[in-house]
C-alpha atoms as a PDB file:
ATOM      1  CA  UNK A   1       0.000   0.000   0.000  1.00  0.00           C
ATOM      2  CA  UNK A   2       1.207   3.883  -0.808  1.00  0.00           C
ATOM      3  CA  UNK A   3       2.914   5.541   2.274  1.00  0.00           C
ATOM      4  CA  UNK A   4       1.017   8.478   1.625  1.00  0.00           C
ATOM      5  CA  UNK A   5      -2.703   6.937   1.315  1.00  0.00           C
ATOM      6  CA  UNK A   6      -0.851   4.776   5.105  1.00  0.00           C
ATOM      7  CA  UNK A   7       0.176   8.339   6.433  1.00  0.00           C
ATOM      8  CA  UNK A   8      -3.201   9.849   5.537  1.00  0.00           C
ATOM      9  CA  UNK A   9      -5.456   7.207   7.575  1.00  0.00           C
ATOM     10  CA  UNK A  10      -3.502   7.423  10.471  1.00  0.00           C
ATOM     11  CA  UNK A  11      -4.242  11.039  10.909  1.00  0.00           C
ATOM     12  CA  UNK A  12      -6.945  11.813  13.692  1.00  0.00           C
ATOM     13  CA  UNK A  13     -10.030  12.619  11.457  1.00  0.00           C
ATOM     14  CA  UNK A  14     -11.323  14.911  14.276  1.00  0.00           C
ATOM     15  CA  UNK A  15      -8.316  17.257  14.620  1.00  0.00           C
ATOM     16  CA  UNK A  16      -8.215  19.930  11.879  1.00  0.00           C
ATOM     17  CA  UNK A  17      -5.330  22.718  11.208  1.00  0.00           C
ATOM     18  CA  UNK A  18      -5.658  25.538   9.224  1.00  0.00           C
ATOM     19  CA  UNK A  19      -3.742  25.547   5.844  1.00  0.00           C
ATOM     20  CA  UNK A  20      -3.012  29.244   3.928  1.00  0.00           C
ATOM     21  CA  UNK A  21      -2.037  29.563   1.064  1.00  0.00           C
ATOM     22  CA  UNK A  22      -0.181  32.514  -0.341  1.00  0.00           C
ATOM     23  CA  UNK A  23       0.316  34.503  -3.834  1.00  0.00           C
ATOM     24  CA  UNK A  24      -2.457  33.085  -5.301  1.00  0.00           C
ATOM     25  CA  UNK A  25      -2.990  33.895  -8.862  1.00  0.00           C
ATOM     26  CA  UNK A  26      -6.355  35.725  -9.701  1.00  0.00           C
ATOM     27  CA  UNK A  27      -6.548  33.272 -12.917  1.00  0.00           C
ATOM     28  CA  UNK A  28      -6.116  30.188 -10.481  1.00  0.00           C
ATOM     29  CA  UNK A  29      -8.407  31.700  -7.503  1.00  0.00           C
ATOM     30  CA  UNK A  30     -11.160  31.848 -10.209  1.00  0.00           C
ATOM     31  CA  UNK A  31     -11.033  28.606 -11.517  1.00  0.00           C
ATOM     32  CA  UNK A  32     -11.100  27.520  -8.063  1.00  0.00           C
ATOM     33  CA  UNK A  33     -13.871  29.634  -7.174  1.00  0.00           C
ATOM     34  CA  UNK A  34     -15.587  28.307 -11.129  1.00  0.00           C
ATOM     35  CA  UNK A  35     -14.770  24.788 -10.404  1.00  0.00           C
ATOM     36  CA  UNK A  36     -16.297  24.987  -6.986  1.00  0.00           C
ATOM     37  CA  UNK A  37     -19.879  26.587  -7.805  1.00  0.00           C
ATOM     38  CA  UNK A  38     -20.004  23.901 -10.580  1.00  0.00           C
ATOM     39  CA  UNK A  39     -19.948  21.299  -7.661  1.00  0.00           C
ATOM     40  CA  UNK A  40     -22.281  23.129  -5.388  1.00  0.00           C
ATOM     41  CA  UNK A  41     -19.953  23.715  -2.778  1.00  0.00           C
ATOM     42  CA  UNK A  42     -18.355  26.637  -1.067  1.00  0.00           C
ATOM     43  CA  UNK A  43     -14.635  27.247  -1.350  1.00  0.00           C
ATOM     44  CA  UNK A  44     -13.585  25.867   1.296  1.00  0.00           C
ATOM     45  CA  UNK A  45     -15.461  22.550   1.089  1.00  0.00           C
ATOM     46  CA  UNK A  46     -14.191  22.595  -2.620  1.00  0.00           C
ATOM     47  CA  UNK A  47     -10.490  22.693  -1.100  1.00  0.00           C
ATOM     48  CA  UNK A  48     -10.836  20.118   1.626  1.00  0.00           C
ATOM     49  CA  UNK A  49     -12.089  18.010  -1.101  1.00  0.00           C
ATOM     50  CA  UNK A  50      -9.511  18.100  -3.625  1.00  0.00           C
ATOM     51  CA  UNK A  51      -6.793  18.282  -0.588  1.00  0.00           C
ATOM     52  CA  UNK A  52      -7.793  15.195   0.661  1.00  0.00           C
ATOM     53  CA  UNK A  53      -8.291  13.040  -3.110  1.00  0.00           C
ATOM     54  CA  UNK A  54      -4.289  14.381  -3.412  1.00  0.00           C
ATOM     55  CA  UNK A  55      -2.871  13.312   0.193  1.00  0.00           C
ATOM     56  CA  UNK A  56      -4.855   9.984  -0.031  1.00  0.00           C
ATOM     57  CA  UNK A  57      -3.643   8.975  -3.699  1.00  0.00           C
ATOM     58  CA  UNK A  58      -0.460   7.342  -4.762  1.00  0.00           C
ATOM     59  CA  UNK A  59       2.103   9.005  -6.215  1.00  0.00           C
ATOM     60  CA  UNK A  60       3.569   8.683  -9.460  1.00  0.00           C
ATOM     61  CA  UNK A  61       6.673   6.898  -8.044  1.00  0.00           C
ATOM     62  CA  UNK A  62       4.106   4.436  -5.736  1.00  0.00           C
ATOM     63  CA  UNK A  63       2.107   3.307  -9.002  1.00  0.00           C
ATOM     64  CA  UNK A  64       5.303   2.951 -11.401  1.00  0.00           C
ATOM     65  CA  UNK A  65       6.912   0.801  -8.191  1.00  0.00           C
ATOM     66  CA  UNK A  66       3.604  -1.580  -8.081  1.00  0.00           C
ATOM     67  CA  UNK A  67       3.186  -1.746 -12.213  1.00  0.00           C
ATOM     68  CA  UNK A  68       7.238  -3.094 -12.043  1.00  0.00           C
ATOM     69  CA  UNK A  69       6.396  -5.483  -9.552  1.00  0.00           C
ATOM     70  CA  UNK A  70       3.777  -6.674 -11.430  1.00  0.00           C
ATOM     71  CA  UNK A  71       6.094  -6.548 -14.561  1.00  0.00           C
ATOM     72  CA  UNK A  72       8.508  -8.978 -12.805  1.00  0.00           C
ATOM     73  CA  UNK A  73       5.922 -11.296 -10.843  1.00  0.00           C
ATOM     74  CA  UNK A  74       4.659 -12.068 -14.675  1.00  0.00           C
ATOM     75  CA  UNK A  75       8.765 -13.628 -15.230  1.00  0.00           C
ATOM     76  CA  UNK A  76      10.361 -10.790 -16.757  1.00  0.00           C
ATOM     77  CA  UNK A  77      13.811 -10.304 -15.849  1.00  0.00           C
ATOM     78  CA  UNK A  78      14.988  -7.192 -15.153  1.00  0.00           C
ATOM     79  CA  UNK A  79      18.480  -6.347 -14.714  1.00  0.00           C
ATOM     80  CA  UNK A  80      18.130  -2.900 -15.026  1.00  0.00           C
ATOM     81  CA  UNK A  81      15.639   0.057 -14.064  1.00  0.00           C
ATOM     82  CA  UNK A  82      12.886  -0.842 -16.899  1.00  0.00           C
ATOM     83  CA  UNK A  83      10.954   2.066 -18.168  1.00  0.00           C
ATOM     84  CA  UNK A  84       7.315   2.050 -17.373  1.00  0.00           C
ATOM     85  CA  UNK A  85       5.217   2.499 -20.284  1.00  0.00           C
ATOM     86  CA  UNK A  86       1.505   4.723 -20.338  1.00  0.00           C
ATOM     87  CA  UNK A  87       0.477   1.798 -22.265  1.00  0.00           C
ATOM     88  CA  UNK A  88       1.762  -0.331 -19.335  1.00  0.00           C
ATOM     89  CA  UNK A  89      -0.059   1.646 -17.159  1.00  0.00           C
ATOM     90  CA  UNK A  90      -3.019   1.115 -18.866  1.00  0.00           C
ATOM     91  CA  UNK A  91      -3.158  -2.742 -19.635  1.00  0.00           C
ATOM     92  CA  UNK A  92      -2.162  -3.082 -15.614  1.00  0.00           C
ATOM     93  CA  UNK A  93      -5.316  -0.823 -15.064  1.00  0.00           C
ATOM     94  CA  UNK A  94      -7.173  -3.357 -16.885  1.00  0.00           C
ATOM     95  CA  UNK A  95      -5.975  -6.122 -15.496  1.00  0.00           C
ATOM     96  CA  UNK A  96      -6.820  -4.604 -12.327  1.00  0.00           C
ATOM     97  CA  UNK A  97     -11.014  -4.526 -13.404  1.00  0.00           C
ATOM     98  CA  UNK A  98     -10.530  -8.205 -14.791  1.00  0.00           C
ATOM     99  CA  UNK A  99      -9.712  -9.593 -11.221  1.00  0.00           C
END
Protein backbone atom coordinates (compact mmCIF):
# COMPACT_ATOMS: atom_id res chain seq x y z
CA UNK A 1 0.00 0.00 0.00
CA UNK A 2 1.21 3.88 -0.81
CA UNK A 3 2.91 5.54 2.27
CA UNK A 4 1.02 8.48 1.63
CA UNK A 5 -2.70 6.94 1.32
CA UNK A 6 -0.85 4.78 5.11
CA UNK A 7 0.18 8.34 6.43
CA UNK A 8 -3.20 9.85 5.54
CA UNK A 9 -5.46 7.21 7.57
CA UNK A 10 -3.50 7.42 10.47
CA UNK A 11 -4.24 11.04 10.91
CA UNK A 12 -6.94 11.81 13.69
CA UNK A 13 -10.03 12.62 11.46
CA UNK A 14 -11.32 14.91 14.28
CA UNK A 15 -8.32 17.26 14.62
CA UNK A 16 -8.22 19.93 11.88
CA UNK A 17 -5.33 22.72 11.21
CA UNK A 18 -5.66 25.54 9.22
CA UNK A 19 -3.74 25.55 5.84
CA UNK A 20 -3.01 29.24 3.93
CA UNK A 21 -2.04 29.56 1.06
CA UNK A 22 -0.18 32.51 -0.34
CA UNK A 23 0.32 34.50 -3.83
CA UNK A 24 -2.46 33.08 -5.30
CA UNK A 25 -2.99 33.90 -8.86
CA UNK A 26 -6.36 35.73 -9.70
CA UNK A 27 -6.55 33.27 -12.92
CA UNK A 28 -6.12 30.19 -10.48
CA UNK A 29 -8.41 31.70 -7.50
CA UNK A 30 -11.16 31.85 -10.21
CA UNK A 31 -11.03 28.61 -11.52
CA UNK A 32 -11.10 27.52 -8.06
CA UNK A 33 -13.87 29.63 -7.17
CA UNK A 34 -15.59 28.31 -11.13
CA UNK A 35 -14.77 24.79 -10.40
CA UNK A 36 -16.30 24.99 -6.99
CA UNK A 37 -19.88 26.59 -7.81
CA UNK A 38 -20.00 23.90 -10.58
CA UNK A 39 -19.95 21.30 -7.66
CA UNK A 40 -22.28 23.13 -5.39
CA UNK A 41 -19.95 23.71 -2.78
CA UNK A 42 -18.35 26.64 -1.07
CA UNK A 43 -14.64 27.25 -1.35
CA UNK A 44 -13.58 25.87 1.30
CA UNK A 45 -15.46 22.55 1.09
CA UNK A 46 -14.19 22.60 -2.62
CA UNK A 47 -10.49 22.69 -1.10
CA UNK A 48 -10.84 20.12 1.63
CA UNK A 49 -12.09 18.01 -1.10
CA UNK A 50 -9.51 18.10 -3.62
CA UNK A 51 -6.79 18.28 -0.59
CA UNK A 52 -7.79 15.20 0.66
CA UNK A 53 -8.29 13.04 -3.11
CA UNK A 54 -4.29 14.38 -3.41
CA UNK A 55 -2.87 13.31 0.19
CA UNK A 56 -4.85 9.98 -0.03
CA UNK A 57 -3.64 8.98 -3.70
CA UNK A 58 -0.46 7.34 -4.76
CA UNK A 59 2.10 9.00 -6.22
CA UNK A 60 3.57 8.68 -9.46
CA UNK A 61 6.67 6.90 -8.04
CA UNK A 62 4.11 4.44 -5.74
CA UNK A 63 2.11 3.31 -9.00
CA UNK A 64 5.30 2.95 -11.40
CA UNK A 65 6.91 0.80 -8.19
CA UNK A 66 3.60 -1.58 -8.08
CA UNK A 67 3.19 -1.75 -12.21
CA UNK A 68 7.24 -3.09 -12.04
CA UNK A 69 6.40 -5.48 -9.55
CA UNK A 70 3.78 -6.67 -11.43
CA UNK A 71 6.09 -6.55 -14.56
CA UNK A 72 8.51 -8.98 -12.80
CA UNK A 73 5.92 -11.30 -10.84
CA UNK A 74 4.66 -12.07 -14.67
CA UNK A 75 8.76 -13.63 -15.23
CA UNK A 76 10.36 -10.79 -16.76
CA UNK A 77 13.81 -10.30 -15.85
CA UNK A 78 14.99 -7.19 -15.15
CA UNK A 79 18.48 -6.35 -14.71
CA UNK A 80 18.13 -2.90 -15.03
CA UNK A 81 15.64 0.06 -14.06
CA UNK A 82 12.89 -0.84 -16.90
CA UNK A 83 10.95 2.07 -18.17
CA UNK A 84 7.32 2.05 -17.37
CA UNK A 85 5.22 2.50 -20.28
CA UNK A 86 1.51 4.72 -20.34
CA UNK A 87 0.48 1.80 -22.26
CA UNK A 88 1.76 -0.33 -19.34
CA UNK A 89 -0.06 1.65 -17.16
CA UNK A 90 -3.02 1.11 -18.87
CA UNK A 91 -3.16 -2.74 -19.63
CA UNK A 92 -2.16 -3.08 -15.61
CA UNK A 93 -5.32 -0.82 -15.06
CA UNK A 94 -7.17 -3.36 -16.88
CA UNK A 95 -5.98 -6.12 -15.50
CA UNK A 96 -6.82 -4.60 -12.33
CA UNK A 97 -11.01 -4.53 -13.40
CA UNK A 98 -10.53 -8.21 -14.79
CA UNK A 99 -9.71 -9.59 -11.22
Amino acid sequence: MDQNADMASDLPQKETITVTIRHVPVGVHLGLQTHAKLARQSMQDYLLEQLSRIATRPTMADVLARAQARRDSRGTRVTRVTRVTKEDLVRFGDEDREQ
